[in-house]
Every structure is written in C-alpha cells, then in structure tokens.
N, C-alpha and C. Protein backbone atom coordinates (compact mmCIF):
# COMPACT_ATOMS: atom_id res chain seq x y z
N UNK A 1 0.84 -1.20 0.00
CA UNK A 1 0.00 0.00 0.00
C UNK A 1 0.87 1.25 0.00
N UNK A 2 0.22 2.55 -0.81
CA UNK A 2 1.52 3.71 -1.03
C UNK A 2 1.33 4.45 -0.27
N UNK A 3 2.29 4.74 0.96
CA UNK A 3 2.73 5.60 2.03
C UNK A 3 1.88 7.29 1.75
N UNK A 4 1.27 7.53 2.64
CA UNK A 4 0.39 8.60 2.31
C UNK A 4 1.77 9.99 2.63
N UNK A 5 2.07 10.46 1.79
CA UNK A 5 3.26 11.99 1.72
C UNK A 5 3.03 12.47 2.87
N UNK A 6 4.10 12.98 3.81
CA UNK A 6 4.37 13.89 4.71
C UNK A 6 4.68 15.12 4.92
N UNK A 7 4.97 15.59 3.26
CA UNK A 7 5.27 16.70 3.02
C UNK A 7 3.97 17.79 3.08
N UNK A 8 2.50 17.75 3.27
CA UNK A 8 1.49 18.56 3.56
C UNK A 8 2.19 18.79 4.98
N UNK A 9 2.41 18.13 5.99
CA UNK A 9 2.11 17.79 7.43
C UNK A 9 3.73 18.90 7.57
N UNK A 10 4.67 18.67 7.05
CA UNK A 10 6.20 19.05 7.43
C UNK A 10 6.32 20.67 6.87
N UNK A 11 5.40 20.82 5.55
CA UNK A 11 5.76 22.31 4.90
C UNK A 11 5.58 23.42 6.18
N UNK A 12 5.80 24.68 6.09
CA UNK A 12 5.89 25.09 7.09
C UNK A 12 4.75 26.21 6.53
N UNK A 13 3.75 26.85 7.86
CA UNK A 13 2.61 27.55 7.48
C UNK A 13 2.97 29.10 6.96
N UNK A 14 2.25 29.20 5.61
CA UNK A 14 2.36 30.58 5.28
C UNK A 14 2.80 31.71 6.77
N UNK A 15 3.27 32.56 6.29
CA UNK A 15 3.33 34.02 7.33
C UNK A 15 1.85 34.56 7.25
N UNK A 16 1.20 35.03 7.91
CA UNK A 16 0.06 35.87 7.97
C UNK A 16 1.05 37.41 7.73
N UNK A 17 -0.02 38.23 6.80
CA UNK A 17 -0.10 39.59 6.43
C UNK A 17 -0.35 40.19 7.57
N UNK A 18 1.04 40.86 8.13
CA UNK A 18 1.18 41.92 8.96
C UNK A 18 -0.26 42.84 8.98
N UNK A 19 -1.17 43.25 10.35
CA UNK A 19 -1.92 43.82 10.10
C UNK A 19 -1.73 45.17 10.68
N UNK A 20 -2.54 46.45 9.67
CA UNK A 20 -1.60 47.22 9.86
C UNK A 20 -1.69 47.88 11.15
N UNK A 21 -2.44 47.17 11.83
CA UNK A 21 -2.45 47.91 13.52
C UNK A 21 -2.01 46.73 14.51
N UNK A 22 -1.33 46.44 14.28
CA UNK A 22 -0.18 45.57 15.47
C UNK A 22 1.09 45.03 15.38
N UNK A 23 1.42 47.10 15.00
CA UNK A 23 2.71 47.13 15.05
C UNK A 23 3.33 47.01 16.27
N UNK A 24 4.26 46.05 17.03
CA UNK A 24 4.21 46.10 18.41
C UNK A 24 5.61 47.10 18.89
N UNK A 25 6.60 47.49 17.63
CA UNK A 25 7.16 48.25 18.28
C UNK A 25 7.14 50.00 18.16
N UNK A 26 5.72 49.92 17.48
CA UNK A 26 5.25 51.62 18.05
C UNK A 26 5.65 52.40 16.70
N UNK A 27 5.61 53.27 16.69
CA UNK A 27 6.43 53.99 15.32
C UNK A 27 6.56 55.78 16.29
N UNK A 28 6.96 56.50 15.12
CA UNK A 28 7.55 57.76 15.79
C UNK A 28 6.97 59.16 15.01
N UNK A 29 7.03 60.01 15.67
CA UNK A 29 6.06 61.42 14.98
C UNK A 29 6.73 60.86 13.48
N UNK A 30 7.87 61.11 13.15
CA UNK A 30 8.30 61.24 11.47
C UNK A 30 8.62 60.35 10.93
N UNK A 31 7.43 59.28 11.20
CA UNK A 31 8.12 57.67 10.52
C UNK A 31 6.20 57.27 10.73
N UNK A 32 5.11 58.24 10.47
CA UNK A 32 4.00 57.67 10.97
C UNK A 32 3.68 56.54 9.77
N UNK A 33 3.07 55.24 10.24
CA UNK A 33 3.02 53.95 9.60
C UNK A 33 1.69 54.51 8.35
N UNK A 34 1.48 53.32 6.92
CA UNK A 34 0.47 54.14 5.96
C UNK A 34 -0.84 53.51 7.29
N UNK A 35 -1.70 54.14 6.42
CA UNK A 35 -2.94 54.00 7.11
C UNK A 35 -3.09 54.55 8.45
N UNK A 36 -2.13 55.44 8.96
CA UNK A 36 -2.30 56.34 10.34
C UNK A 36 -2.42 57.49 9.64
N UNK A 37 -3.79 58.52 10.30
CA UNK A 37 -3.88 59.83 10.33
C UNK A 37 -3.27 60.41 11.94
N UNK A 38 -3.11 61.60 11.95
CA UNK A 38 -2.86 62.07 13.10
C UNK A 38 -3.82 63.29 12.87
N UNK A 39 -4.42 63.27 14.11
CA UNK A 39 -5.72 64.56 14.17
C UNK A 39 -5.07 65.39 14.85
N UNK A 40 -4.26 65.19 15.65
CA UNK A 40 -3.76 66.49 16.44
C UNK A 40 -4.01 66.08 18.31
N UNK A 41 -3.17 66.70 18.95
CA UNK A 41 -2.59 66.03 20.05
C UNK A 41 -2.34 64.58 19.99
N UNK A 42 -2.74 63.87 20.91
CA UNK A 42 -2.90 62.20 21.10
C UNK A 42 -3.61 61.52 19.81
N UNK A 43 -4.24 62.45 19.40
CA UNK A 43 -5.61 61.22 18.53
C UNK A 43 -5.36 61.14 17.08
N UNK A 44 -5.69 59.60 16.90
CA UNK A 44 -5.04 58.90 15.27
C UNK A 44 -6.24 58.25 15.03
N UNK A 45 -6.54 58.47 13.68
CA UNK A 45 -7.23 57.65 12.91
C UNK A 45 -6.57 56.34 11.95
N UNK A 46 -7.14 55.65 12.40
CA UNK A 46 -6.08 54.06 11.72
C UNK A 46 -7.39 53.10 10.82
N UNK A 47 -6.87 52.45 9.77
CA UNK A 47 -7.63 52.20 9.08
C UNK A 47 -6.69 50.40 9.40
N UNK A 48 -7.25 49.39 10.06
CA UNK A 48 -6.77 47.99 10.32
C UNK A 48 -7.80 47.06 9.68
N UNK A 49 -6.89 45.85 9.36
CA UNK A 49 -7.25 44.52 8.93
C UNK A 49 -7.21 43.40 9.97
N UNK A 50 -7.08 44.00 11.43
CA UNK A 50 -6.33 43.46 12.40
C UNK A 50 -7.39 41.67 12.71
N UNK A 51 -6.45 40.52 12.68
CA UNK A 51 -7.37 39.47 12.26
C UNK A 51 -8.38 39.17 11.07
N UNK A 52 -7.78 39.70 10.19
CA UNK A 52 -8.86 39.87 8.91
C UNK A 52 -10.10 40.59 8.72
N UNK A 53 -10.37 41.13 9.64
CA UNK A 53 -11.49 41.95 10.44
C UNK A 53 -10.82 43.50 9.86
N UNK A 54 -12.02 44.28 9.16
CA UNK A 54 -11.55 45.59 8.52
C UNK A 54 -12.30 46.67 9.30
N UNK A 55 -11.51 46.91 10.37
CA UNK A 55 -12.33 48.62 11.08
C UNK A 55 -11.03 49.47 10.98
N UNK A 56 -12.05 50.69 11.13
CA UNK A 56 -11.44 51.94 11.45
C UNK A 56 -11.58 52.81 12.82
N UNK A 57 -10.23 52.92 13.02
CA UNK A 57 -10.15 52.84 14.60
C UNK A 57 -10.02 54.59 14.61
N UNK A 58 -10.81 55.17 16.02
CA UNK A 58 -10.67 56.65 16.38
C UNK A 58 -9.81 57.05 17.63
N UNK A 59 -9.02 56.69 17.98
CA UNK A 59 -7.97 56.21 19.10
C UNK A 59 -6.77 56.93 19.34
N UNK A 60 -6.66 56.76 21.15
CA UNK A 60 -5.75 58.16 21.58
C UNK A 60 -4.64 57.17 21.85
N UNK A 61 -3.61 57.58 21.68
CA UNK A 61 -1.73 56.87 21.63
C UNK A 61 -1.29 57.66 22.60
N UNK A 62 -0.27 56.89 23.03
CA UNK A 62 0.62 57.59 23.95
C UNK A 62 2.00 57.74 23.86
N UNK A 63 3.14 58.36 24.08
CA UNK A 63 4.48 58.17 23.69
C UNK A 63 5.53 58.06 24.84
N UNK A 64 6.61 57.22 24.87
CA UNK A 64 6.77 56.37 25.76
C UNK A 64 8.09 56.89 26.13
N UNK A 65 9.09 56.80 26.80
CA UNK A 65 9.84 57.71 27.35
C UNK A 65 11.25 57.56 25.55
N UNK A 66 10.88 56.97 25.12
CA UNK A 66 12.14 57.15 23.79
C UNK A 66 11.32 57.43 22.79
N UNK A 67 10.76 58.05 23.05
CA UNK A 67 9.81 58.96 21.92
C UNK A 67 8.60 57.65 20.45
N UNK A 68 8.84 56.64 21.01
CA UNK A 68 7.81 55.18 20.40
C UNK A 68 6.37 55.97 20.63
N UNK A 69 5.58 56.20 19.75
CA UNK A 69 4.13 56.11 19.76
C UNK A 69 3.35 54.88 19.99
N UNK A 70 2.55 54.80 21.09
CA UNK A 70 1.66 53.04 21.07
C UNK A 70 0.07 53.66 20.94
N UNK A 71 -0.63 52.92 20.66
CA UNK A 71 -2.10 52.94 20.85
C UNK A 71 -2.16 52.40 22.26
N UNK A 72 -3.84 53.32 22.76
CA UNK A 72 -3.95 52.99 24.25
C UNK A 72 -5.48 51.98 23.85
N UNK A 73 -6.18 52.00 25.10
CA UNK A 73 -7.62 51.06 25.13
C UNK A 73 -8.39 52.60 25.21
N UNK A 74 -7.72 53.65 24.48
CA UNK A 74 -8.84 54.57 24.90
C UNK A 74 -9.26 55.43 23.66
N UNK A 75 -10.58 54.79 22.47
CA UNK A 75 -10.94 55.34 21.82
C UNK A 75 -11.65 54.14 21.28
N UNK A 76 -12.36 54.26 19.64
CA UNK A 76 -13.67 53.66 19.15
C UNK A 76 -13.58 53.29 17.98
N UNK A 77 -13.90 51.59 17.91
CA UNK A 77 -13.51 51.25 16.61
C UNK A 77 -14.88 51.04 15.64
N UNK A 78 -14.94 51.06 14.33
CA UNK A 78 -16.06 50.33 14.04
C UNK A 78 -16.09 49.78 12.84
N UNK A 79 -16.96 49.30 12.10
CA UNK A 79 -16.91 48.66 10.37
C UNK A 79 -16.76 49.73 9.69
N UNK A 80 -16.38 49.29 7.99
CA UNK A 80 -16.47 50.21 7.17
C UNK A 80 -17.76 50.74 6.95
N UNK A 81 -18.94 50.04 7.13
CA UNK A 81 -20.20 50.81 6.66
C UNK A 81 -20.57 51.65 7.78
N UNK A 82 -20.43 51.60 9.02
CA UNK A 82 -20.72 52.65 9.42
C UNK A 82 -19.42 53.90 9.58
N UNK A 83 -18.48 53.71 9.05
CA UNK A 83 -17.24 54.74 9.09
C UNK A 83 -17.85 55.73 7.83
N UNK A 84 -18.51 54.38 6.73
CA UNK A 84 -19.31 55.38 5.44
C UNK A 84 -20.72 56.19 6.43
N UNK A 85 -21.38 55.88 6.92
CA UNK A 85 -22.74 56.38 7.52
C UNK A 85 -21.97 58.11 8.27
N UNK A 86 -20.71 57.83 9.26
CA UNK A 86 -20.23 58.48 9.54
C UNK A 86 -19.70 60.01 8.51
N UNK A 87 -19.21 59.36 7.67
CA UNK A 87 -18.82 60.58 6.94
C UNK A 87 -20.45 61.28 6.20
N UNK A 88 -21.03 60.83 5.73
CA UNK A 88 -22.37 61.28 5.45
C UNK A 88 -22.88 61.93 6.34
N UNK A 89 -22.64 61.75 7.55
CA UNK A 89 -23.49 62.57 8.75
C UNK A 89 -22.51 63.74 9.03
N UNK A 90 -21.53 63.73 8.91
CA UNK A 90 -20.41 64.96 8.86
C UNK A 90 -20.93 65.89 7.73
N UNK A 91 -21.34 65.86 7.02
CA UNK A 91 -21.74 66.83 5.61
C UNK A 91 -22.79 67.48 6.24
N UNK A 92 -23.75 66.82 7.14
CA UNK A 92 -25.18 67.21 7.61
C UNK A 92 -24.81 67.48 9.32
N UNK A 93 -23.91 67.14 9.98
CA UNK A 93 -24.07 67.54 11.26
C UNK A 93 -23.56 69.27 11.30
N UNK A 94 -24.23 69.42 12.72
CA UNK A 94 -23.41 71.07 13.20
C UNK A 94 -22.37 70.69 14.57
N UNK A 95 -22.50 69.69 14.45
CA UNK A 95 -21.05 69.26 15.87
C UNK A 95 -20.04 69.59 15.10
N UNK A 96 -19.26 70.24 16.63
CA UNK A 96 -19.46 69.73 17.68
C UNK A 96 -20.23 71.75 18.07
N UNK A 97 -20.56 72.66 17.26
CA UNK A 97 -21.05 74.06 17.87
C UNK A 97 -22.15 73.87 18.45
N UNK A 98 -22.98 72.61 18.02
CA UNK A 98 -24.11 72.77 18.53
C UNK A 98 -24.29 71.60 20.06
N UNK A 99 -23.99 72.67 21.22
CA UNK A 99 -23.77 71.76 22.66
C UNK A 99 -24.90 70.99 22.97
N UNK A 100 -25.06 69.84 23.42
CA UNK A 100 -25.64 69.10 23.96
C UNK A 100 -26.18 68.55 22.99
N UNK A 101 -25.84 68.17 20.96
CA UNK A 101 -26.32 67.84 20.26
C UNK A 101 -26.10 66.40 20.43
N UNK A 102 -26.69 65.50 20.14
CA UNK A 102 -26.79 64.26 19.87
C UNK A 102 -26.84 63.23 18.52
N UNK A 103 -26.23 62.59 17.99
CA UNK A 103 -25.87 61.68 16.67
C UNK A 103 -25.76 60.39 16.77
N UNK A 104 -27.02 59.28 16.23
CA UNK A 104 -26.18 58.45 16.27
C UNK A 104 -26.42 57.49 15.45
N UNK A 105 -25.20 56.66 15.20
CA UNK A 105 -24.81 56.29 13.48
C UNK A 105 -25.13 54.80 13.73
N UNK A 106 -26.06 54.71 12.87
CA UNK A 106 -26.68 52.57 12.18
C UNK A 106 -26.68 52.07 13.86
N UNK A 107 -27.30 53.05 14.58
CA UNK A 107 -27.40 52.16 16.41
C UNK A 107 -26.81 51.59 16.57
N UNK A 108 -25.09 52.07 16.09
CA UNK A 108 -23.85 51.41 17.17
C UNK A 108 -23.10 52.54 17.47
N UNK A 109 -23.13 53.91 17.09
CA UNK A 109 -22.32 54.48 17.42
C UNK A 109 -22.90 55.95 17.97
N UNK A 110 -22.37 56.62 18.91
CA UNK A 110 -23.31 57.60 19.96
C UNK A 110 -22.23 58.59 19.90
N UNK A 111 -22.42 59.68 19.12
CA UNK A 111 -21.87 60.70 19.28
C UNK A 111 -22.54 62.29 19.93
N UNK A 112 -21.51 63.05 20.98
CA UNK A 112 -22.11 63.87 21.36
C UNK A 112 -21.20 65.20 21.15
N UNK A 113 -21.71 66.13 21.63
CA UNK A 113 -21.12 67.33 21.82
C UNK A 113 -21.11 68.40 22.75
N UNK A 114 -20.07 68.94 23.21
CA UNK A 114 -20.24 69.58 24.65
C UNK A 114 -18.35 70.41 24.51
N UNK A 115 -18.89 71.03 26.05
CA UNK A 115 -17.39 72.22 25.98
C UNK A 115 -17.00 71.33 27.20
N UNK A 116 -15.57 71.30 27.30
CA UNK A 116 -14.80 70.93 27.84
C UNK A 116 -13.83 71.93 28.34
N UNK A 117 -13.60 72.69 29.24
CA UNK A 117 -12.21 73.52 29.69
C UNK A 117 -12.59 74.43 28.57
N UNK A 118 -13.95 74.78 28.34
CA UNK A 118 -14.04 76.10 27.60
C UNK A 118 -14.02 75.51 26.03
N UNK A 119 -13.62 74.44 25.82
CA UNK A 119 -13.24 73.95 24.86
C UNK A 119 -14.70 73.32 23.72
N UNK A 120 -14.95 73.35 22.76
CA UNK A 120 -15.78 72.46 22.23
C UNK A 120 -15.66 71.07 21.71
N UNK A 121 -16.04 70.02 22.08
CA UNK A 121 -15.27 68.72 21.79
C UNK A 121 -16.40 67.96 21.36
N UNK A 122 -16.00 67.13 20.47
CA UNK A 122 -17.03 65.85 20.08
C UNK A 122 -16.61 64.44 20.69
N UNK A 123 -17.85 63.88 21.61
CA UNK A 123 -17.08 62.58 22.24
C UNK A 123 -17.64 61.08 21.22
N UNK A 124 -17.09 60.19 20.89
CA UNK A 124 -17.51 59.04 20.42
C UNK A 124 -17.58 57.71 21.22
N UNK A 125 -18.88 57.12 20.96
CA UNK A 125 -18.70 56.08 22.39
C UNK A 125 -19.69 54.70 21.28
N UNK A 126 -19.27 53.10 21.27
CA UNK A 126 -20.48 52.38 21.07
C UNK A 126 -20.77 51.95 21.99
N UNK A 127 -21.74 51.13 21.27
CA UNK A 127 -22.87 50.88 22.43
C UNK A 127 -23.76 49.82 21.67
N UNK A 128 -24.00 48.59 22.19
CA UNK A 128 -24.66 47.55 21.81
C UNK A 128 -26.18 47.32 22.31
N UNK A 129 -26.97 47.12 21.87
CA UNK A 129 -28.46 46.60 21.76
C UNK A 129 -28.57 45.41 22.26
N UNK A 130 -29.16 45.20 23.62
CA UNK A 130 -29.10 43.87 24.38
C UNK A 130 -30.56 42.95 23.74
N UNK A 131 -30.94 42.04 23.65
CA UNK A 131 -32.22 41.36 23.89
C UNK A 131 -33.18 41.65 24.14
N UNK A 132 -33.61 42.77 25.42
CA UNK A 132 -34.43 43.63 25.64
C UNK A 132 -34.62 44.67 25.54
N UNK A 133 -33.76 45.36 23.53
CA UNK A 133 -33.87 46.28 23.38
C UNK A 133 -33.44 47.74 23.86
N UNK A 134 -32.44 46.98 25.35
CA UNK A 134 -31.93 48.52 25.90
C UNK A 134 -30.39 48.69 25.38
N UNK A 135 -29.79 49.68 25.81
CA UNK A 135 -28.48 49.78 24.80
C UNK A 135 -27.28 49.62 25.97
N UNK A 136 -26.35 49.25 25.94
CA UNK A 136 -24.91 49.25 26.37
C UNK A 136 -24.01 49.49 26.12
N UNK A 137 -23.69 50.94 26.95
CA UNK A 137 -22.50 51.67 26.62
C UNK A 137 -21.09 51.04 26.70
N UNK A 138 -20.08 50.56 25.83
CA UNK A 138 -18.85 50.00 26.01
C UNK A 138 -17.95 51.16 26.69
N UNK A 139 -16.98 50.83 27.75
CA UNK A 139 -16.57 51.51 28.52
C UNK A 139 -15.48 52.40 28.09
N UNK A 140 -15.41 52.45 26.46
CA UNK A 140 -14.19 53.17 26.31
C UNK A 140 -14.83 54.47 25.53
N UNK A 141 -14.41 55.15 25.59
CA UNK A 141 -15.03 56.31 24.97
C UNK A 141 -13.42 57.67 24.22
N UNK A 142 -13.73 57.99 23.36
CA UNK A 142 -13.07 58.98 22.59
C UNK A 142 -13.59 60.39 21.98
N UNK A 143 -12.18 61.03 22.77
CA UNK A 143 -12.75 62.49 23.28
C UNK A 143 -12.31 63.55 21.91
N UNK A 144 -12.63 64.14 20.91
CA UNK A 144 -11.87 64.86 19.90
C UNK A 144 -12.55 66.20 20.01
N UNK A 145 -11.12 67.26 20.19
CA UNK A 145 -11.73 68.73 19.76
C UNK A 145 -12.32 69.17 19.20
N UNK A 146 -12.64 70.39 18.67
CA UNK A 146 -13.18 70.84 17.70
C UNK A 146 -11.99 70.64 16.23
N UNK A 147 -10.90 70.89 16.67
CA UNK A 147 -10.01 70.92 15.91
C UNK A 147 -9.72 70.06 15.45
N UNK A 148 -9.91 68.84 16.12
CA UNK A 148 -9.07 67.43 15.95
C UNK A 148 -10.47 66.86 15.02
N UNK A 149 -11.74 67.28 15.44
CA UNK A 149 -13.22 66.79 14.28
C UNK A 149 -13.17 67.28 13.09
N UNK A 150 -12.63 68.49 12.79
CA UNK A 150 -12.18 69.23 11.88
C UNK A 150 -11.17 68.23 10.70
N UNK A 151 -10.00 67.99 11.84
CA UNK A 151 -9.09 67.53 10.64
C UNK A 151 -9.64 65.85 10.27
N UNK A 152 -10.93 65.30 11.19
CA UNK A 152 -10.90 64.29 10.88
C UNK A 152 -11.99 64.80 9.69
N UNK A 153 -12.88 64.99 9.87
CA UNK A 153 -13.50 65.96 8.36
C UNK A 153 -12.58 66.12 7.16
N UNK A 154 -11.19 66.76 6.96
CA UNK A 154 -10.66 67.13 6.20
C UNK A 154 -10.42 65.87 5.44
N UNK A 155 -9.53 64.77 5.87
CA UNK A 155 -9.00 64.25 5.77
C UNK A 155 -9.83 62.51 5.66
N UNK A 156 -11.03 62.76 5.66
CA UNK A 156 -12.24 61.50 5.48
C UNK A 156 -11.84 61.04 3.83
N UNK A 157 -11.78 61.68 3.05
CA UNK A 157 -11.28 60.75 1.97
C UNK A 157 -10.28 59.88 1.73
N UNK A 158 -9.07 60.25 2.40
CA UNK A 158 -7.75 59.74 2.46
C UNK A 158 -8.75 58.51 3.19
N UNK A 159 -9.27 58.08 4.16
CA UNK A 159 -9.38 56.91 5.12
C UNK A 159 -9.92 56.27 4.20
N UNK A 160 -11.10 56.78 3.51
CA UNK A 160 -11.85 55.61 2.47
C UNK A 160 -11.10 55.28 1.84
N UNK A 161 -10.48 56.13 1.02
CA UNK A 161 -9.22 54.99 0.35
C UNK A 161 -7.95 54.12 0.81
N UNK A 162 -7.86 54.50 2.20
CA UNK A 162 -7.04 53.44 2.66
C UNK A 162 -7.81 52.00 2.78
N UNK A 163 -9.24 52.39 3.35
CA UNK A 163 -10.19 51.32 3.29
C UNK A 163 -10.25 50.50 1.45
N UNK A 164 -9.92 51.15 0.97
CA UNK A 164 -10.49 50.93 -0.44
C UNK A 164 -9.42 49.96 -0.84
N UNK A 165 -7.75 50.83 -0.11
CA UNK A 165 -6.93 50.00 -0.81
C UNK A 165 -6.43 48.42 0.15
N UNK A 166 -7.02 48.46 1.51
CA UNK A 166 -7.29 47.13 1.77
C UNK A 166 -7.56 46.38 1.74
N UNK A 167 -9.01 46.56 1.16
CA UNK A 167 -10.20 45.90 0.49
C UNK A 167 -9.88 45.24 -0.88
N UNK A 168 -9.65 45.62 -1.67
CA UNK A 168 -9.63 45.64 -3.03
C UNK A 168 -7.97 45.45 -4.20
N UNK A 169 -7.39 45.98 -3.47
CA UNK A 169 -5.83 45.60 -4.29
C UNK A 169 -5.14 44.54 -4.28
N UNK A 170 -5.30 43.78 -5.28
CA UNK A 170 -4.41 42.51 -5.15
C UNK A 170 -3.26 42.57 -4.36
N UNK A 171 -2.03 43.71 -4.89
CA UNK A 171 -0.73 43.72 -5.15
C UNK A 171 -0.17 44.46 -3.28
N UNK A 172 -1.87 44.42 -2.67
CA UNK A 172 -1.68 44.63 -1.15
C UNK A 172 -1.48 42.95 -0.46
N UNK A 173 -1.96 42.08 -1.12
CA UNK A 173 -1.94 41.07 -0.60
C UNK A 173 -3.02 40.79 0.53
N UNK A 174 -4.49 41.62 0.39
CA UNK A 174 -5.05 41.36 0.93
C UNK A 174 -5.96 40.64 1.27
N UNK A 175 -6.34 40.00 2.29
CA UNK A 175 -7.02 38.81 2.14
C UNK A 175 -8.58 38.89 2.23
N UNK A 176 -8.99 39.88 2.42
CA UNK A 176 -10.33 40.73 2.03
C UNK A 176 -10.61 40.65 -0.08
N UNK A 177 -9.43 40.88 -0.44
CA UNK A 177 -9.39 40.92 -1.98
C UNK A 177 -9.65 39.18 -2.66
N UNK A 178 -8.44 38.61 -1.89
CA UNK A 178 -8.77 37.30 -2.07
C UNK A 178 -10.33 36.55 -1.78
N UNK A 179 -10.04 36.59 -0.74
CA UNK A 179 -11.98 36.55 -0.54
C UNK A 179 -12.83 36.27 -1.20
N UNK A 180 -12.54 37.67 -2.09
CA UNK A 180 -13.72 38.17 -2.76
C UNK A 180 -13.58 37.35 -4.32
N UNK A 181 -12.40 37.58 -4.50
CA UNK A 181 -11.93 37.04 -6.02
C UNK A 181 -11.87 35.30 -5.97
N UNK A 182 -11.78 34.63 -4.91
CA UNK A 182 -11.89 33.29 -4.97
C UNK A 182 -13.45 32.89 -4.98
N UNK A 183 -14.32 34.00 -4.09
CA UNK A 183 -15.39 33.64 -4.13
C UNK A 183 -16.51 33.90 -5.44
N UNK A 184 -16.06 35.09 -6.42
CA UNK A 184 -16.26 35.48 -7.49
C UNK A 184 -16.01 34.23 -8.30
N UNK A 185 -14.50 33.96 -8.79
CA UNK A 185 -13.97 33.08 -9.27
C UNK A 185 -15.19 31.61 -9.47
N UNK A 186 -15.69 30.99 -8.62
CA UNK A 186 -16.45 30.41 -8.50
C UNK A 186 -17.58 30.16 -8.90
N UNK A 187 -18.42 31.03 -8.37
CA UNK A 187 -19.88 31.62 -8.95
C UNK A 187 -19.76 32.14 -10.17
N UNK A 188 -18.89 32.98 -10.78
CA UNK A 188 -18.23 33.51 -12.01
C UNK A 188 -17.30 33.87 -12.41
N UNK A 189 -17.01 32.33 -13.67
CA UNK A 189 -15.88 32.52 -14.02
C UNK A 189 -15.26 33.35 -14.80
N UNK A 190 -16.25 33.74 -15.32
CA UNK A 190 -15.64 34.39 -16.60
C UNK A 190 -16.08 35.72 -16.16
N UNK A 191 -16.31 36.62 -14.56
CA UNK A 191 -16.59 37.91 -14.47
C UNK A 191 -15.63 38.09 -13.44
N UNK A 192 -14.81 37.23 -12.87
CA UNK A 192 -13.93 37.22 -11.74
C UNK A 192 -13.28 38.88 -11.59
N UNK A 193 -12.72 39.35 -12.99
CA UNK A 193 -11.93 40.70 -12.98
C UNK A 193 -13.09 41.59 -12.77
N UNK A 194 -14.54 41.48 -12.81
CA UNK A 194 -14.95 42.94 -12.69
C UNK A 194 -15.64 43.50 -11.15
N UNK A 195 -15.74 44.65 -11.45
CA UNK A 195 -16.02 45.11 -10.11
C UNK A 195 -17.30 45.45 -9.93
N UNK A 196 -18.01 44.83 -8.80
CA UNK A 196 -19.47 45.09 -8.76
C UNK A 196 -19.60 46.11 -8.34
N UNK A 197 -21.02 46.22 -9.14
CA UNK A 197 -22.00 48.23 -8.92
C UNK A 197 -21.84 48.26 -7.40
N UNK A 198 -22.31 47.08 -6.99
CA UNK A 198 -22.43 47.57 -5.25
C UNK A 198 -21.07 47.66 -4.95
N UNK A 199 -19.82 46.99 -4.81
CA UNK A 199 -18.31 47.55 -4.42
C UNK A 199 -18.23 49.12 -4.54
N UNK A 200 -18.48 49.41 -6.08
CA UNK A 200 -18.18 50.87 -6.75
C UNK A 200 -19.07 51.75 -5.59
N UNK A 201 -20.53 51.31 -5.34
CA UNK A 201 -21.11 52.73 -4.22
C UNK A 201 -20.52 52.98 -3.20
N UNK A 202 -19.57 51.90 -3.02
CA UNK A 202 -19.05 52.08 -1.28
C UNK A 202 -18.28 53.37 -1.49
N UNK A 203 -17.81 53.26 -2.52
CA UNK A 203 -16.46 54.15 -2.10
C UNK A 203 -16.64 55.49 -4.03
N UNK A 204 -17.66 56.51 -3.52
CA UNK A 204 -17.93 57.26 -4.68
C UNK A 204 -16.72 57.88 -5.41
C-alpha cells in the first residue's frame, strides 16, 4: 500500500499579512506607519485589517519615554459601513457648535457634543443593543476637539481609500481581496476581474 506523503504535514505555514495595527514596536512622529492619520494632540485615525477583520479605529496613543508612539484602550472602533454612515453625517451635522447635540450612526455608534475647559469637543462612544432592546454603553469612549473633528473631516477621503486600498488591491496582498476574487472566481468565471456596482457605491 503507497505511504500517504508527509510533506502537507512538514511544509511550514504561510506568514500571515502583517496587520496594519499591530505594530508592536510603536512607530515615531516622522516615521507615521500608511494607514495612520494624526488629528492632532494624542488622537489617530487608523484604518486595520487586524485578524482579517476591517475597522477603522478613532484612538488616543501615547508616547513612551524614547519617543515610540503606542495605541492605548482609549478610543472607538467600528466597520467600514458605518465609518461610510459616519462621513455622510459629517456633511449634515453642526457638531461639535451645537452643545448638547446628539448623533447616532446605524445604532452602534453615539456621538455627542459639549465644551470641555471652555473647549468644544465631540465625544464618540459604542454601544450595543441587548435582547431587551436597551443599549450598552462600552466603557471606552473617545474624546476629539473641535479641531481634531475638523481635521478628521478634512482628511475623510484619504481613510476611504485606505479602506479601499485594503479591500480591493491585489498587489496589497489582501485577504479581504482574495476573498472576494476566490469567491467570485467560483460563482463567475468568466466575471472574476470585474467590479461590482455595489463595491463601486461604497467608495464614490
């Protein structure tokens, strides 16, 4: 009888694709990694694949006595469709001028507005929908100026296309792309290269 090969069992397992938010040794003001925005003071906008899982993170860093930037547990992550819901509501909101205004995006995400030290700030917090319909605030919450909402405003296109180019570029090696193209591949063979109407709305 012919010896079943050992060589499946001995090859050694692919590397997983570095994701781009667990970098563990930090990076530095003039070396910021792609897919980091910096809003100003502490707070970065990061666009991760972290576990194959694609959010965009609103999150305050800290810098460590040799000048290493890390991410802390203190700010708000969420999917791409509501990061899209998000920017749509930025075109139409008056936050953070208008105090004690209230926003909140596809009932996971609770944004408010209020002065701080004189200051005007927009806070971001989720919050999950239990069984009985009541909501639960997750304990981390992220605090951004007026200034720092501002540049995240400015700078909302750059994120979709970081999202875009995670999603979608072969030559990223992403496994969101693969995904999609093995699962295309399948169902259709002969449409594998094109890009569906619905892909194209995500990202106008």
């Amino acid at each position: 009888m012919k010896r079943a090969s050992s060589e499946s069992a001995s090859s050694p397992t692919p590397a997983k694709k570095p994701s781009t938010f667990n970098n563990t040794g930090g990076f530095t003001a003039d070396s910021i990694p792609q897919h980091h925005y910096h809003l100003g003071e502490n707070n970065y906008a990061v666009v991760s694949d972290f576990g194959n899982v694609l959010n965009v993170h609103i999150r305050k860093f800290k810098t460590n006595e040799n000048g290493r930037i890390f991410p802390t547990k203190n700010g708000v992550s969420f999917s791409l469709y509501v990061w899209e819901s998000l920017v749509t509501e930025m075109d139409n909101s008056s936050l953070p001028s208008e105090t004690g205004k209230v926003v909140i995006i596809c009932d996971t995400l609770f944004l408010t507005s209020a002065w701080i030290e004189n200051v005007p700030c927009v806070s971001l917090q989720r919050y999950v929908t239990k069984q009985d319909f009541s909501r639960q605030f997750l304990p981390s919450v992220c605090l951004l100026t007026e200034t720092e909402w501002n540049q995240l405003q400015c700078i909302r296109k750059k994120i979709s296309e970081s999202c875009k180019l995670l999603m979608f570029n072969p030559l990223s090696g992403s496994v969101f792309f693969l995904k999609r193209f093995e699962k295309r591949a399948a169902a259709e063979p002969l449409s594998v290269l094109k890009v569906s109407s619905s892909q194209q709305k995500i990202f106008p």
